[in-house]
Protein backbone atom coordinates (compact mmCIF):
# COMPACT_ATOMS: atom_id res chain seq x y z
CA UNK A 1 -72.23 124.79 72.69
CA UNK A 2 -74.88 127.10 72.06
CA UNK A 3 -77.18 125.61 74.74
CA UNK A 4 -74.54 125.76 77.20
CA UNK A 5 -74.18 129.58 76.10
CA UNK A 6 -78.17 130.37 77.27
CA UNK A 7 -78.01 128.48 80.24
CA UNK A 8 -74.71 130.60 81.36
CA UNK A 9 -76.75 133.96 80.28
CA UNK A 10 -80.23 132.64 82.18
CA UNK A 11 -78.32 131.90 85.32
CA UNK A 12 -76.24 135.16 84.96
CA UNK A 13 -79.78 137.11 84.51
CA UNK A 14 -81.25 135.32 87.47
CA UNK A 15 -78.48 136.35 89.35
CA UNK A 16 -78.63 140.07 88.62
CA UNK A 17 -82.41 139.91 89.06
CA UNK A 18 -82.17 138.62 92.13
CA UNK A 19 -79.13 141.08 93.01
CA UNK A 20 -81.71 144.00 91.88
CA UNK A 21 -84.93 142.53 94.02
CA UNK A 22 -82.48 142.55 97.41
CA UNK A 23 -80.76 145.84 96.67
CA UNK A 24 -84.12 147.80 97.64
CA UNK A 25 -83.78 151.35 98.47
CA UNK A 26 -82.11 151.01 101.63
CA UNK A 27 -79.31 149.32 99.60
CA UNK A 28 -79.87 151.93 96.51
CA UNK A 29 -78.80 154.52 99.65
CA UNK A 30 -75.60 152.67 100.71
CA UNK A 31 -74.47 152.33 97.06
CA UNK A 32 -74.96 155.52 96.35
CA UNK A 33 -73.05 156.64 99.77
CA UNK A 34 -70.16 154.71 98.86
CA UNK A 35 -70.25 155.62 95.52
CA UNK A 36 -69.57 159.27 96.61
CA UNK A 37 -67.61 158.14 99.29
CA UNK A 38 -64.86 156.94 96.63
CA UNK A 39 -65.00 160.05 94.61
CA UNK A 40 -64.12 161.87 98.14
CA UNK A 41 -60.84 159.52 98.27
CA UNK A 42 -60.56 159.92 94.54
CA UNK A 43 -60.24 163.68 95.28
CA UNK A 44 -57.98 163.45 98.06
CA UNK A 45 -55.58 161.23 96.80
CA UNK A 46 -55.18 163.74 93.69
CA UNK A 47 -54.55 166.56 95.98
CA UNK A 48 -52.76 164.98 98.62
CA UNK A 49 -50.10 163.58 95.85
CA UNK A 50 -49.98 167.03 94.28
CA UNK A 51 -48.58 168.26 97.28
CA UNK A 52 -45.87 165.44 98.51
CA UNK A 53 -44.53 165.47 94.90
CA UNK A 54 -47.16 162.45 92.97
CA UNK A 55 -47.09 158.89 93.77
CA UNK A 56 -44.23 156.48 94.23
CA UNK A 57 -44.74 155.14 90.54
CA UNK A 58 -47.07 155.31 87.42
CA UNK A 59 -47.81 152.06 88.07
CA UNK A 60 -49.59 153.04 91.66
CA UNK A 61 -51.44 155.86 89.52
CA UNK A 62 -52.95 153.19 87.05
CA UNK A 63 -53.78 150.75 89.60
CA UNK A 64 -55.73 153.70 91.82
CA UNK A 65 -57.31 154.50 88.82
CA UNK A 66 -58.45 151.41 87.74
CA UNK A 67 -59.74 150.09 91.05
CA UNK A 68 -62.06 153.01 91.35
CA UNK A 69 -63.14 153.34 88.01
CA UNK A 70 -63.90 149.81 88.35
CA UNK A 71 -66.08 150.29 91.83
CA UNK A 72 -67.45 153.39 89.97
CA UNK A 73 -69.44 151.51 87.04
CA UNK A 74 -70.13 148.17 88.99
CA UNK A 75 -71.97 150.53 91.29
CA UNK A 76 -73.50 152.75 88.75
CA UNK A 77 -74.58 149.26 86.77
CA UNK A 78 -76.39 148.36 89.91
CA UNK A 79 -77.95 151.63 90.63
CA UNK A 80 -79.36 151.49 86.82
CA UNK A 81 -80.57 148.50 86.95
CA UNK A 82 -82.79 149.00 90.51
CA UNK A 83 -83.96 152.12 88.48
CA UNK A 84 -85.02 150.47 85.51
CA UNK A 85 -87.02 147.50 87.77
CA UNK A 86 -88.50 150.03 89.60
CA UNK A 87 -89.45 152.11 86.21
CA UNK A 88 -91.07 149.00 84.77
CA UNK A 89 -93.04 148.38 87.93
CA UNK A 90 -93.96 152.08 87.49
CA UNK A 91 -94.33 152.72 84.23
CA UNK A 92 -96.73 148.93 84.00
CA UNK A 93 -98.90 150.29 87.04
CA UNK A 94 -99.50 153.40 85.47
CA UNK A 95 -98.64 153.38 82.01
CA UNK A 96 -96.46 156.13 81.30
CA UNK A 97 -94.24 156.35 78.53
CA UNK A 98 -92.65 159.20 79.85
CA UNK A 99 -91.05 157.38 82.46
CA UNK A 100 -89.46 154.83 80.05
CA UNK A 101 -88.09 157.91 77.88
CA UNK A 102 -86.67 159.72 80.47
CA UNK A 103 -85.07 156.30 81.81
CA UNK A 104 -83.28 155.64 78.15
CA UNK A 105 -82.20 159.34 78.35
CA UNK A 106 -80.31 159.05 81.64
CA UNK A 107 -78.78 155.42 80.68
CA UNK A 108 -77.45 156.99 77.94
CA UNK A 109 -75.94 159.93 79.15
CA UNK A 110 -74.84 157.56 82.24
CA UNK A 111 -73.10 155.22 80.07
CA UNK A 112 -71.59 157.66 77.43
């Protein structure tokens, strides 16, 4: 059971990895662009329901909500993890431990 348990994390890993080599920075942009493109609806759903009275149902409300928060932090996961590829490319070239700080600092606050 256990075995099977590694092999499902390696191939999950490789996956991301490889996810994180293809993103590049052209990709980094997009994501980023949508990313703020979705807090833009986000916004103008909220203000656009304010004035027609709110949504239809709660139910609408919590489903809006859940898709974007859900876009939000698959998108911010991705972004993190092309940063912190890119800081131990960095951070091994040049050997800076500054780098590597200020990386843990901004996952945390990020995440939190």
């Amino acid at each position: 059971m256990s075995a099977y348990i590694e092999v499902a994390k390696e191939q999950r890993n490789v996956g991301v990895h490889h996810m994180r080599l293809t993103l590049g920075s052209k990709g980094i942009f997009i994501l980023v662009s949508l990313i703020v493109i979705l807090l833009i609806i986000d916004t103008s759903v909220v203000k656009i329901s304010a004035f027609i009275g709110g949504l239809a149902s709660p139910t609408s409300s919590v489903a809006i909500f859940t898709v974007m928060a859900l876009i939000s932090s698959v998108g911010q996961y991705l972004i993190l993890s092309y940063i912190r590829t890119r800081n131990r490319e960095v951070s091994a070239q040049y050997g800076s431990k500054l780098l590597s700080g200020l990386y843990k600092l901004v996952a945390t606050i990020q995440y939190a």
